[in-house]
N, C-alpha and C. Protein backbone atom coordinates (compact mmCIF):
# COMPACT_ATOMS: atom_id res chain seq x y z
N UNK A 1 103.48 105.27 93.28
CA UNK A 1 102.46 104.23 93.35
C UNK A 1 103.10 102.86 93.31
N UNK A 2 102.80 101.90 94.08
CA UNK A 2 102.74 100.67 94.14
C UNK A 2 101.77 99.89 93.10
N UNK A 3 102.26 99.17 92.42
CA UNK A 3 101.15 98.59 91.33
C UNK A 3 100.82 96.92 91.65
N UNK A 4 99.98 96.73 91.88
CA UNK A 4 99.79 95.22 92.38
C UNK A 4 98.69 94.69 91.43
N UNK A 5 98.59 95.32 90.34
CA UNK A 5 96.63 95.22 89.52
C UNK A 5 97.46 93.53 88.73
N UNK A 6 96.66 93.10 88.82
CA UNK A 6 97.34 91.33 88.17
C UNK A 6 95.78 91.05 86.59
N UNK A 7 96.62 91.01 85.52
CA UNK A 7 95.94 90.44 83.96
C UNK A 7 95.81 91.77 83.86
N UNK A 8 94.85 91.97 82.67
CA UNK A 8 94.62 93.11 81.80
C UNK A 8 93.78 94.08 82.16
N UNK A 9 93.80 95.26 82.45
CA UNK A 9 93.26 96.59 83.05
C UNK A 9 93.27 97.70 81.99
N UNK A 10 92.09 98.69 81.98
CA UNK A 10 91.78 99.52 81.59
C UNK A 10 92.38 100.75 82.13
N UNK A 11 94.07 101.23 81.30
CA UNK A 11 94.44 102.81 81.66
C UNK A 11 93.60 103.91 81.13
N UNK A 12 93.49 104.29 81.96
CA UNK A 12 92.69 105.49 81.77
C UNK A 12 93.69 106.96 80.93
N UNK A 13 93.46 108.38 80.95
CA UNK A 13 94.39 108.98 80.52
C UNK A 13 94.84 109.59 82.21
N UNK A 14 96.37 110.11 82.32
CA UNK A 14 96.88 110.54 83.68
C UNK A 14 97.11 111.78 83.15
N UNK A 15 96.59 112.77 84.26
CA UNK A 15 97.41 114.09 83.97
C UNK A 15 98.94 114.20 84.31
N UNK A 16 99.27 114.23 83.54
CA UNK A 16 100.89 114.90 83.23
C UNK A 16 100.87 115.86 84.61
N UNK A 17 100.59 116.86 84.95
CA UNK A 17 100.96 117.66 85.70
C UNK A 17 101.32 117.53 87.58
N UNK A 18 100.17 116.32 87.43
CA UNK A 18 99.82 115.36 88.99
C UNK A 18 101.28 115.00 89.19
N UNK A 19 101.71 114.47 88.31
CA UNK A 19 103.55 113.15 88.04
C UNK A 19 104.65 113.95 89.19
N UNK A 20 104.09 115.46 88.99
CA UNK A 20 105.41 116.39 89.82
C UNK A 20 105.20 116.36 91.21
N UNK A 21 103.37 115.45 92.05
CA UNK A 21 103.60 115.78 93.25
C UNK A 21 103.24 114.63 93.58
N UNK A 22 104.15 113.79 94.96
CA UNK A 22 104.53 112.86 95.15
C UNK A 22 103.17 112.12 95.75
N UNK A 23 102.67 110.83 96.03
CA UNK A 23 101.77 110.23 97.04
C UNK A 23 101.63 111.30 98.12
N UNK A 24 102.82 110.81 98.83
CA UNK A 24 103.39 111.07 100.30
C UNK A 24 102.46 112.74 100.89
N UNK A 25 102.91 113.44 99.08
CA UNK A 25 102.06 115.25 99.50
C UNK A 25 101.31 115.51 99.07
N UNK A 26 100.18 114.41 98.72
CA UNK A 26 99.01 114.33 98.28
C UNK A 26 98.59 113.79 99.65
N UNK A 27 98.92 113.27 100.35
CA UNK A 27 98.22 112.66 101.34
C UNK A 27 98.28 113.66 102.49
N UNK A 28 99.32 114.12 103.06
CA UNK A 28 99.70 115.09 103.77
C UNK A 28 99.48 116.35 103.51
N UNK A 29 98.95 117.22 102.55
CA UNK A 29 97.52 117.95 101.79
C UNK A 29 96.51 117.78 102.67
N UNK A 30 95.92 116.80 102.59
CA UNK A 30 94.90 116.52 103.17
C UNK A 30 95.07 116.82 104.85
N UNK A 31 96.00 116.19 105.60
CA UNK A 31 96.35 116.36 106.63
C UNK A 31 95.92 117.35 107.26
N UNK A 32 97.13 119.07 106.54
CA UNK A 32 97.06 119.42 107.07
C UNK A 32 95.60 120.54 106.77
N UNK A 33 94.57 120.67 105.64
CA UNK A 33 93.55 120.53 105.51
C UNK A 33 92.65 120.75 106.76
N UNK A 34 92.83 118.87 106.57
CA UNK A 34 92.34 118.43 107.96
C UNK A 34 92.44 119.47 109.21
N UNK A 35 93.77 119.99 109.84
CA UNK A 35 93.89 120.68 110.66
C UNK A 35 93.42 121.52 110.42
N UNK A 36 93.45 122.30 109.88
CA UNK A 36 92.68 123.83 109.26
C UNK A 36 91.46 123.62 109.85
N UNK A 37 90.36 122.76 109.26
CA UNK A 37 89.16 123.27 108.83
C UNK A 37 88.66 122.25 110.83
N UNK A 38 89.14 121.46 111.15
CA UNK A 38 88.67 120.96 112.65
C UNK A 38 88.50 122.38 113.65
N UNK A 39 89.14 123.29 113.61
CA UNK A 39 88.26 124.07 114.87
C UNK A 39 87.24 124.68 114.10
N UNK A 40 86.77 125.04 113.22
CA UNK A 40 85.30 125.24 112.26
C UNK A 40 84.37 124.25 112.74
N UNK A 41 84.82 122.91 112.59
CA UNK A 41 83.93 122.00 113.16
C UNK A 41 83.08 121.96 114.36
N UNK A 42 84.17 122.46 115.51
CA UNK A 42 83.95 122.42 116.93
C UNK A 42 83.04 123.54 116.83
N UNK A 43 83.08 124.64 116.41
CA UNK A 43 82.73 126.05 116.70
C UNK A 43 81.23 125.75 116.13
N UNK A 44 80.71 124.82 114.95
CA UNK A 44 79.89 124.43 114.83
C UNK A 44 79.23 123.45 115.26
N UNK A 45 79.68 122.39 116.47
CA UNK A 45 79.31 121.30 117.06
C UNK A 45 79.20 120.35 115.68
N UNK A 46 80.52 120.26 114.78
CA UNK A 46 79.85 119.46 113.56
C UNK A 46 81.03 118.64 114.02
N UNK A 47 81.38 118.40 114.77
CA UNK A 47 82.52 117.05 115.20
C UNK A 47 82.24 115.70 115.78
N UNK A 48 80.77 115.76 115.98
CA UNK A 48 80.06 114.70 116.83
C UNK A 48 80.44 113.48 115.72
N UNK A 49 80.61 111.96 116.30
CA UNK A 49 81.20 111.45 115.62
C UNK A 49 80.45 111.14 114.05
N UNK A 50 79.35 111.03 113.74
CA UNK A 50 78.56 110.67 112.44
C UNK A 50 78.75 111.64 111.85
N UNK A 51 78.76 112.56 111.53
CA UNK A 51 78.86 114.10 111.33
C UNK A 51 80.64 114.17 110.75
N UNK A 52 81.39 113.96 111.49
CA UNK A 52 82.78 113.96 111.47
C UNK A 52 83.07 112.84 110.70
N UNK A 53 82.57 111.77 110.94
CA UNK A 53 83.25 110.69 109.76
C UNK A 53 82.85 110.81 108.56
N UNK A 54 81.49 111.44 108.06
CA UNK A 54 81.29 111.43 107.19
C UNK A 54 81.77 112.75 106.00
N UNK A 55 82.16 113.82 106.75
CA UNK A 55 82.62 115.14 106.41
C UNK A 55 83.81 114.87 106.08
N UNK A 56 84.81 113.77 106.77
CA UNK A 56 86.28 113.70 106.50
C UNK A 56 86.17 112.62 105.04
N UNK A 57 85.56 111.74 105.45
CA UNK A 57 85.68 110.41 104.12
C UNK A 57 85.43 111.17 103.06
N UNK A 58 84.46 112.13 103.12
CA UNK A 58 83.61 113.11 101.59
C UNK A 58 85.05 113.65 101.15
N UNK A 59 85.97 114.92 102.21
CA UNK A 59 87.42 115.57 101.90
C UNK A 59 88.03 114.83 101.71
N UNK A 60 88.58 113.25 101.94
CA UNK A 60 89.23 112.43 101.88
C UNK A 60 89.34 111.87 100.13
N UNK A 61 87.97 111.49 100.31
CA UNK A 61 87.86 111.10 98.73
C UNK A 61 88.46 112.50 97.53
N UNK A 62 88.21 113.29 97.53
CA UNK A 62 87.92 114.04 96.72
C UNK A 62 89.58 114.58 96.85
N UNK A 63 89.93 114.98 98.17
CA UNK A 63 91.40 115.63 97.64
C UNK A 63 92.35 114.59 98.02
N UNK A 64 91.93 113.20 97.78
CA UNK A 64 93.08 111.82 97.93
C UNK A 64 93.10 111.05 96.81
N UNK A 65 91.73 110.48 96.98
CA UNK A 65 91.51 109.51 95.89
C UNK A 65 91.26 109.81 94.81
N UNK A 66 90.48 111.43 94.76
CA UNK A 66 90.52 111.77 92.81
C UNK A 66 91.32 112.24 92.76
N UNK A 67 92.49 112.22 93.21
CA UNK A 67 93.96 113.16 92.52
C UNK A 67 94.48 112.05 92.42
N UNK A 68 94.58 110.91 93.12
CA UNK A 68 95.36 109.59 92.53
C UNK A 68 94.69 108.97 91.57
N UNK A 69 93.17 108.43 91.23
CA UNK A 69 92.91 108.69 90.04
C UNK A 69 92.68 109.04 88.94
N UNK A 70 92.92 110.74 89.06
CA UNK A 70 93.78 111.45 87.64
C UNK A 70 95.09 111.39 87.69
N UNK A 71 95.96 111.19 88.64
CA UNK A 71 97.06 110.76 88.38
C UNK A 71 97.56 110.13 87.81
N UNK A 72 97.05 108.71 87.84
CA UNK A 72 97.60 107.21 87.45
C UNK A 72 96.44 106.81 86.58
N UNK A 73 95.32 107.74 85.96
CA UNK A 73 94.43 107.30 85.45
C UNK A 73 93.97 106.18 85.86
N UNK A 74 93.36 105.90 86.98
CA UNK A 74 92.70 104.81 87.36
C UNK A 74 90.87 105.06 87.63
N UNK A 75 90.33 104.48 86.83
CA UNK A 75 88.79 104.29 86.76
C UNK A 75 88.35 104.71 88.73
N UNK A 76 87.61 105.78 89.00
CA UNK A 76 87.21 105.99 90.26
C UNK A 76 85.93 105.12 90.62
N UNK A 77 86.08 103.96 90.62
CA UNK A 77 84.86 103.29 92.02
C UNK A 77 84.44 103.00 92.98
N UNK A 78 83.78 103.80 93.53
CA UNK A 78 83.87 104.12 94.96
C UNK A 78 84.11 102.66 95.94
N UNK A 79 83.26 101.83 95.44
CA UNK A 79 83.62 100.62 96.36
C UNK A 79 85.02 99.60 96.26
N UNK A 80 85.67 100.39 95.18
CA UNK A 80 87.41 99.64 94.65
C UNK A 80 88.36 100.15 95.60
N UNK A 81 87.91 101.43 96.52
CA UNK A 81 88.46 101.86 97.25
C UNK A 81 88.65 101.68 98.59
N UNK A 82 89.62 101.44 99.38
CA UNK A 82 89.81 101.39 101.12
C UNK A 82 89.16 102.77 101.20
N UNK A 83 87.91 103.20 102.10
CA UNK A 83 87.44 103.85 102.97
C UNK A 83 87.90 104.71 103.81
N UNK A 84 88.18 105.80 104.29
CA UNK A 84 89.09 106.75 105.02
C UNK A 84 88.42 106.04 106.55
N UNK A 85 89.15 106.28 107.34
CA UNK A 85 88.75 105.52 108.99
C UNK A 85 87.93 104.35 109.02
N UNK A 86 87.82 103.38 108.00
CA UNK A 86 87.20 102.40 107.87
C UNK A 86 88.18 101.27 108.19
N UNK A 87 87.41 100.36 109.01
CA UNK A 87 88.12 99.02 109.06
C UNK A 87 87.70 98.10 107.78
N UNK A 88 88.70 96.97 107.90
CA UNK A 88 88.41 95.99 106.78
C UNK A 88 88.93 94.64 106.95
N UNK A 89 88.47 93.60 106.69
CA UNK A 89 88.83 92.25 107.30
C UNK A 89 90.46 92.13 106.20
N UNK A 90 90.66 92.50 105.14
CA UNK A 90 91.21 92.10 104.30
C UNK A 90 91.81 93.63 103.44
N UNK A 91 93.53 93.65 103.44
CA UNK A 91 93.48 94.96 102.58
C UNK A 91 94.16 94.48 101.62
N UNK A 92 94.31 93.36 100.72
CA UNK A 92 94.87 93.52 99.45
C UNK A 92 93.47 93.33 98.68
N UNK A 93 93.74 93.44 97.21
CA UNK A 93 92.17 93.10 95.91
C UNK A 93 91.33 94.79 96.57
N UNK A 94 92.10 95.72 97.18
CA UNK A 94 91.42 96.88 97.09
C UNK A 94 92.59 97.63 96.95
N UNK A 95 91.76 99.19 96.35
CA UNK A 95 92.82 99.87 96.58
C UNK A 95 93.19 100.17 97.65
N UNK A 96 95.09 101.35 98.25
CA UNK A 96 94.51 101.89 99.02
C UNK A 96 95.82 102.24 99.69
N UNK A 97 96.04 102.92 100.80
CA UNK A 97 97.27 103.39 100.92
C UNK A 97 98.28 102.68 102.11
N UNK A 98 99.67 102.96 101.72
CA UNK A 98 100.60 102.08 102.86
C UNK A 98 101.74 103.07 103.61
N UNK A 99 101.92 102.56 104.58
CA UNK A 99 103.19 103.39 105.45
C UNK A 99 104.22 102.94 104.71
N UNK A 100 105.17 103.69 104.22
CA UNK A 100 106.36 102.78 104.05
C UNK A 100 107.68 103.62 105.18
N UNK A 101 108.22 103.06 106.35
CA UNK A 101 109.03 103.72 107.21
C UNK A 101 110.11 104.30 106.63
N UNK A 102 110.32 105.34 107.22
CA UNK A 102 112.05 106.14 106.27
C UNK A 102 112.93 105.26 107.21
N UNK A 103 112.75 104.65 108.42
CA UNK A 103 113.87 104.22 109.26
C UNK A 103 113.30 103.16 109.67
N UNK A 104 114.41 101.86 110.48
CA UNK A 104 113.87 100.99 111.20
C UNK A 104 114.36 100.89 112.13
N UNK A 105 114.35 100.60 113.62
CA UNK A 105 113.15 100.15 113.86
C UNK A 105 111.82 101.94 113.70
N UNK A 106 110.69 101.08 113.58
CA UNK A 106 109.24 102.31 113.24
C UNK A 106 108.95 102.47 115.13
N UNK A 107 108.85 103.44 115.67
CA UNK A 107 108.12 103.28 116.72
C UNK A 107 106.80 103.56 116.29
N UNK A 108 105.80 102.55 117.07
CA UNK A 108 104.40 102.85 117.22
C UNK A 108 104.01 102.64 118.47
N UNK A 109 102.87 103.06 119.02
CA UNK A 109 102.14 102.91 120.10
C UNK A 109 100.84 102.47 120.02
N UNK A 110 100.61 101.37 120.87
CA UNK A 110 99.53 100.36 121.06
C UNK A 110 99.11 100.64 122.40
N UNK A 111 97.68 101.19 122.72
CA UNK A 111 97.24 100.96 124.40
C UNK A 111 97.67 101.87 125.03
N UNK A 112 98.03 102.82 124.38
CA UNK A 112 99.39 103.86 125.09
C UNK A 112 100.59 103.53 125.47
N UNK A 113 101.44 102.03 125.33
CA UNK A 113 101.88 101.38 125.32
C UNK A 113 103.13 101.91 123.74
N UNK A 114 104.55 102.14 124.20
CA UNK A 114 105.46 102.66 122.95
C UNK A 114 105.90 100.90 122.65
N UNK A 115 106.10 100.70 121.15
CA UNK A 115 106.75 99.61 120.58
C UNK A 115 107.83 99.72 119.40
N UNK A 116 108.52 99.40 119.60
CA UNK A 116 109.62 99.37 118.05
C UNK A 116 109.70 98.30 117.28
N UNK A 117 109.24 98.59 116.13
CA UNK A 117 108.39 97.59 114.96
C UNK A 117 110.68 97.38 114.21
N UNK A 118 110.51 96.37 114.15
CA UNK A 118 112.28 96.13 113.16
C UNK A 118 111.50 95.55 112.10
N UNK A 119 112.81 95.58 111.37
CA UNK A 119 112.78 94.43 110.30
C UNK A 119 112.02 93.63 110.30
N UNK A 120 112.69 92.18 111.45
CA UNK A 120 112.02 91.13 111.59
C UNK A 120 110.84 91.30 111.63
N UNK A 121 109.92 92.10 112.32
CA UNK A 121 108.63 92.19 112.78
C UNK A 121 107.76 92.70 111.78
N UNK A 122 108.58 93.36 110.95
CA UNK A 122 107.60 94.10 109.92
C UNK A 122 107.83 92.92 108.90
N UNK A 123 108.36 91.49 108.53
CA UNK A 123 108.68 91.23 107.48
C UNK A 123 107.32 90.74 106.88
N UNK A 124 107.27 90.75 105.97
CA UNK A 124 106.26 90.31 104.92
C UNK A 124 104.63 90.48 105.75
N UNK A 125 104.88 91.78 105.93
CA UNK A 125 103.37 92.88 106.47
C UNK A 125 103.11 94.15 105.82
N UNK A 126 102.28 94.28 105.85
CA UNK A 126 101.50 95.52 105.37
C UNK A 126 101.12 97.04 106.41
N UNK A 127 101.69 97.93 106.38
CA UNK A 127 101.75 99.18 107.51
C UNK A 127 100.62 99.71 106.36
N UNK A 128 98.89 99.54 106.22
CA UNK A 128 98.00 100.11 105.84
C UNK A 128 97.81 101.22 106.45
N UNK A 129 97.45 102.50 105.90
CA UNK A 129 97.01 103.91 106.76
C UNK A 129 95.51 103.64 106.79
N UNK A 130 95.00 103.93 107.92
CA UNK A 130 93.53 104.18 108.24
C UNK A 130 92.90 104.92 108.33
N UNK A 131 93.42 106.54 109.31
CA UNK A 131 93.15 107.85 109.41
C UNK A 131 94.23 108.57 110.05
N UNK A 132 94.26 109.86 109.83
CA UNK A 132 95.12 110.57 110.81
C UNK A 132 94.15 110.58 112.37
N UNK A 133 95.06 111.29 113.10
CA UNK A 133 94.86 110.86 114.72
C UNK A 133 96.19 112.14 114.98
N UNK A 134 95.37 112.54 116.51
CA UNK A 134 96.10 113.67 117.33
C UNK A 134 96.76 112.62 118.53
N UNK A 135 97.94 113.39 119.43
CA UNK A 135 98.62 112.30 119.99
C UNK A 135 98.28 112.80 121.50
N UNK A 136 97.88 113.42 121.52
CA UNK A 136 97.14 114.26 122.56
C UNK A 136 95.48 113.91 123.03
N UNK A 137 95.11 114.77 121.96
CA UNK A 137 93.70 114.51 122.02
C UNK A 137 92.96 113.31 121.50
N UNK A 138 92.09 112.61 122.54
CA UNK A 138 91.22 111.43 121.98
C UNK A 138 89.78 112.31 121.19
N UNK A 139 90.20 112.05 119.54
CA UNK A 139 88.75 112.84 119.08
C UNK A 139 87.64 111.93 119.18
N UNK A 140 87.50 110.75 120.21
CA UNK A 140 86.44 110.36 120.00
C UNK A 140 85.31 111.04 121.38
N UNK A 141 85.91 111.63 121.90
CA UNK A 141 85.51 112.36 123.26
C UNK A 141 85.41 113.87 123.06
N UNK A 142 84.70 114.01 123.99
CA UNK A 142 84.25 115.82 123.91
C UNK A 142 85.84 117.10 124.08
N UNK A 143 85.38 117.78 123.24
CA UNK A 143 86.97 118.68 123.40
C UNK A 143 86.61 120.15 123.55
N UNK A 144 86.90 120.74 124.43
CA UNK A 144 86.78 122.14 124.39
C UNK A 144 87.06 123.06 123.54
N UNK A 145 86.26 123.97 123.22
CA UNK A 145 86.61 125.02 121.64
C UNK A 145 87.68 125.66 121.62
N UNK A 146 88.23 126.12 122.68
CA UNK A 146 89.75 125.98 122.97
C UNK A 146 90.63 125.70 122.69
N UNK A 147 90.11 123.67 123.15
CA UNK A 147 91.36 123.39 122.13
C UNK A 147 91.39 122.72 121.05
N UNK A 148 90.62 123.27 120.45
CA UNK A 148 90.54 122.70 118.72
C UNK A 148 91.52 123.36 118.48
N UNK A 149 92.14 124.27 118.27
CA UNK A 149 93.52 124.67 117.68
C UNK A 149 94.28 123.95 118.03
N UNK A 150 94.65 123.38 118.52
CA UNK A 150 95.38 122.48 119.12
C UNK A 150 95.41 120.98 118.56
N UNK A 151 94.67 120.29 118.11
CA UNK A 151 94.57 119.46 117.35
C UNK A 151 95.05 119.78 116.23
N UNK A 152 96.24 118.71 115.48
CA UNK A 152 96.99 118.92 114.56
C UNK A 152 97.03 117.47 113.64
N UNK A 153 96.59 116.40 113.81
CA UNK A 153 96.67 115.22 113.19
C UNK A 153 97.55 114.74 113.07
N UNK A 154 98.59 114.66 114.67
CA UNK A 154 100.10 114.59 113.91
C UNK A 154 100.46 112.85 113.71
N UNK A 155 99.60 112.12 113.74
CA UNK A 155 100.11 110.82 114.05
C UNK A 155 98.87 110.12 113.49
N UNK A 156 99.17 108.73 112.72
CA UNK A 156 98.58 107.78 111.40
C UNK A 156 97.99 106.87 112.72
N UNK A 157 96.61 106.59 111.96
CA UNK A 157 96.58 105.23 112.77
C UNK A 157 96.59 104.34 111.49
N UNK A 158 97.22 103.22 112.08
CA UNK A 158 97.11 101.61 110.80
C UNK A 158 97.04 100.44 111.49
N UNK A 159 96.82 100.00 110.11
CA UNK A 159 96.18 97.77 109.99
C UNK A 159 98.04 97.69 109.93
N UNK A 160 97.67 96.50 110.43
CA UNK A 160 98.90 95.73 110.15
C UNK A 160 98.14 94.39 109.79
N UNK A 161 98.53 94.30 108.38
CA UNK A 161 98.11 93.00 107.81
C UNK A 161 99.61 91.74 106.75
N UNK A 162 99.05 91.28 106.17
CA UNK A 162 99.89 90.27 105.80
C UNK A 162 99.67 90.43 104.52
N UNK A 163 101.11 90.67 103.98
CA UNK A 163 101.51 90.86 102.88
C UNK A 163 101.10 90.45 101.65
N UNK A 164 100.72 89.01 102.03
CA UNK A 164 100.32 87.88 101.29
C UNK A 164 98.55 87.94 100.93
N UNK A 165 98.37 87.45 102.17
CA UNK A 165 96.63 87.13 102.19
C UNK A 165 95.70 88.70 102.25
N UNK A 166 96.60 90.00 102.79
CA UNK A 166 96.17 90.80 103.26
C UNK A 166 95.35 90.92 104.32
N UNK A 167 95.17 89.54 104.85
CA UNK A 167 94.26 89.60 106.19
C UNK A 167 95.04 90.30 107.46
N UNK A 168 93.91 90.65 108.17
CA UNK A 168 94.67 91.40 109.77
C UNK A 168 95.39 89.95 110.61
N UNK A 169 96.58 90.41 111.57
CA UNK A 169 96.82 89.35 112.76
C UNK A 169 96.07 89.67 113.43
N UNK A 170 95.76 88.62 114.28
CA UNK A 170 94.88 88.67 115.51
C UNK A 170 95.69 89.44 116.58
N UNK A 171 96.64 89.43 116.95
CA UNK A 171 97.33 90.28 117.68
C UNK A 171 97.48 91.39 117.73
N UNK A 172 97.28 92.11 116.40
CA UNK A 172 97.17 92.97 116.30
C UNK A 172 96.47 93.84 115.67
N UNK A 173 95.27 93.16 115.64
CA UNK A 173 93.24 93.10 115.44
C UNK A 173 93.01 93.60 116.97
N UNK A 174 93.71 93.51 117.81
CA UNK A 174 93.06 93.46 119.29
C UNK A 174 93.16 94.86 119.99
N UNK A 175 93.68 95.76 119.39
CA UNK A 175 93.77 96.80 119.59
C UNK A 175 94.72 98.25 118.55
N UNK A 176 94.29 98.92 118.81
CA UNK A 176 94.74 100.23 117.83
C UNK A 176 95.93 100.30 117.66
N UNK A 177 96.55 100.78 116.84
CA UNK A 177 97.91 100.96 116.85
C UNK A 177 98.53 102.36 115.79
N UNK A 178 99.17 103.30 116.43
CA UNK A 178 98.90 104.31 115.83
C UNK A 178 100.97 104.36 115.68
N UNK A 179 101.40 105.50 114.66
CA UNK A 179 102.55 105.72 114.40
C UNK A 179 102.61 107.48 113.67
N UNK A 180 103.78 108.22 114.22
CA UNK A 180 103.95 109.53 113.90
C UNK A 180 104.04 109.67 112.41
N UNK A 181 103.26 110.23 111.96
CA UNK A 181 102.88 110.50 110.28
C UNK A 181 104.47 110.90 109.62
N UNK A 182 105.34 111.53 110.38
CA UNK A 182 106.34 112.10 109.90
C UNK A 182 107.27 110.78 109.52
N UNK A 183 107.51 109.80 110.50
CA UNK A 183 108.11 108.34 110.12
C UNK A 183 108.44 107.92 109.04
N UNK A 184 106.96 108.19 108.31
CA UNK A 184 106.54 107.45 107.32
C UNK A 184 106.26 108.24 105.59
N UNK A 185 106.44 107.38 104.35
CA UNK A 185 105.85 107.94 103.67
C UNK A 185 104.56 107.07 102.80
N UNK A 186 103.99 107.67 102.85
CA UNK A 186 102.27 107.40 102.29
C UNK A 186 102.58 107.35 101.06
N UNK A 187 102.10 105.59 100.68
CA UNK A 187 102.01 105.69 99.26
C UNK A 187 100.93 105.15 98.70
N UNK A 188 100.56 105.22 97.33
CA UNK A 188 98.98 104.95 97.13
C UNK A 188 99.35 103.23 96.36
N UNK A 189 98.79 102.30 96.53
CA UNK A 189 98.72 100.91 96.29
C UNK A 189 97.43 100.59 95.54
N UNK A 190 97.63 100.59 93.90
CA UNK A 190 96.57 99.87 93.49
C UNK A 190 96.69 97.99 93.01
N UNK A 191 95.48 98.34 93.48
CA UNK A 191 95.28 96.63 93.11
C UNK A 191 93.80 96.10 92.00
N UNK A 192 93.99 94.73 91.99
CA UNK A 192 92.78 94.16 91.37
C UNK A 192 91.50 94.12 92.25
N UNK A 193 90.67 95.01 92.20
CA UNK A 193 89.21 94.75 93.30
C UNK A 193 88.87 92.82 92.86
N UNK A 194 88.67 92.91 93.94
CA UNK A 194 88.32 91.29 94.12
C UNK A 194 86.76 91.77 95.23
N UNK A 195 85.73 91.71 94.45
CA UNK A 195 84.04 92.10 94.88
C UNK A 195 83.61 91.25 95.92
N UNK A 196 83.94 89.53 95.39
CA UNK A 196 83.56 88.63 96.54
C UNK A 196 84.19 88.67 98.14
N UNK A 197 85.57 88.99 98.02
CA UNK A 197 86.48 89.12 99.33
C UNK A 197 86.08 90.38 99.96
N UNK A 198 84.93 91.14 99.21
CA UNK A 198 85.15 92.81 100.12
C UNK A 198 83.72 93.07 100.43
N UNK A 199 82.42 91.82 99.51
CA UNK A 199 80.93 92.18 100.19
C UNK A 199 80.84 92.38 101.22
N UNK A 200 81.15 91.48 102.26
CA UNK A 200 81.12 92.13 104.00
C UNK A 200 82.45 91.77 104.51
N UNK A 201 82.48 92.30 105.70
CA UNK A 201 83.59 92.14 106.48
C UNK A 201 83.42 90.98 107.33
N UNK A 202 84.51 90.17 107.76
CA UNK A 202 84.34 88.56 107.93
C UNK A 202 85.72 88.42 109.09
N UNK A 203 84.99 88.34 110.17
CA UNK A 203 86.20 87.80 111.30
C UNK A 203 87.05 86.87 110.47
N UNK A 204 88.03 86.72 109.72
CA UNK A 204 89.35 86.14 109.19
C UNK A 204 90.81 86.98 109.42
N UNK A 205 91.53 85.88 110.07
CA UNK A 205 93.12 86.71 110.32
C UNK A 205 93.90 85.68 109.84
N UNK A 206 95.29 86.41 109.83
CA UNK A 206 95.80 85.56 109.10
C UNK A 206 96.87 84.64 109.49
């Protein structure tokens, strides 16, 4: 865990036993989860998108965010939390999770478009995770029952925001930008909820 909580906070108690398994395979748990239970979905037509976002955020919460808050004993409030496939004008003053690259340069892909993120480019930014994503299949489109096995979640989509303000660039507000889950390791980032910066979401970049 990344600790960013700023003045005096309420620890909760942590289970001892959580300490032995890392962010990174708490998050990737879920993943592959995720893969499992998606051709169930299809076979049930329960993939349509309202249906699907709301089925993943429910698994999301429960085998992400309450194992990191018995982990680290952190008070669970639902709105203290970044959202699973949710956008957000702003990701610091919430909780919530980050890429951190095993190598540099990171390749990602924008537009279908390949890019190699360095140093320089990543400096004083934020690689936020948003959702997993297939590199193949667009799940926002119809998929044959077929090939739901085939869908594997192998690749993160993320914010790229600013380190500082946590706001998004406009540059890269303008379109998706996704990176191979394996790259990276997922770590959980708590912070101070800040209520006023997160009531609505507010065209601001940074």
């Amino acid at each position: 865990m990344i600790d960013r909580r700023l003045g005096k906070f309420t620890r909760g108690t942590a289970e001892l036993s959580l300490q032995l398994i890392s962010d990174n395979e708490v998050v990737l748990n879920f993943q592959r989860a995720l893969s499992k239970l998606y051709p169930s979905l299809i076979s049930i037509n329960s993939h349509a998108a309202e249906t699907y976002h709301h089925m993943t955020r429910e698994l999301f919460d429960q085998m992400v965010y309450q194992v990191f808050s018995r982990k680290y004993g952190i008070a669970r409030h639902e709105e203290e939390f970044h959202r699973y496939a949710t956008g957000l004008h702003c990701y610091r003053k919430i909780h919530h999770i980050e890429c951190v690259p095993k190598k540099l340069p990171l390749t990602a892909f924008r537009e279908s478009h390949r890019i190699e993120l360095n140093h320089e480019e990543l400096q004083d930014k934020l690689l936020v995770f948003r959702e997993f994503r297939d590199n193949i299949y667009d799940l926002s489109k119809p998929i044959e029952r077929d090939h739901a096995g085939r869908v594997h979640f192998n690749m993160a989509e993320i914010e790229i925001a600013s380190a500082t303000s946590g706001y998004r660039f406009r540059s890269y507000a303008a379109s998706r930008c996704f990176i191979w889950k394996d790259d990276v390791e997922f770590v959980f980032v708590a912070e101070s909820f800040d209520a006023d910066e997160h009531a609505k979401f507010r065209e601001v970049f940074a």
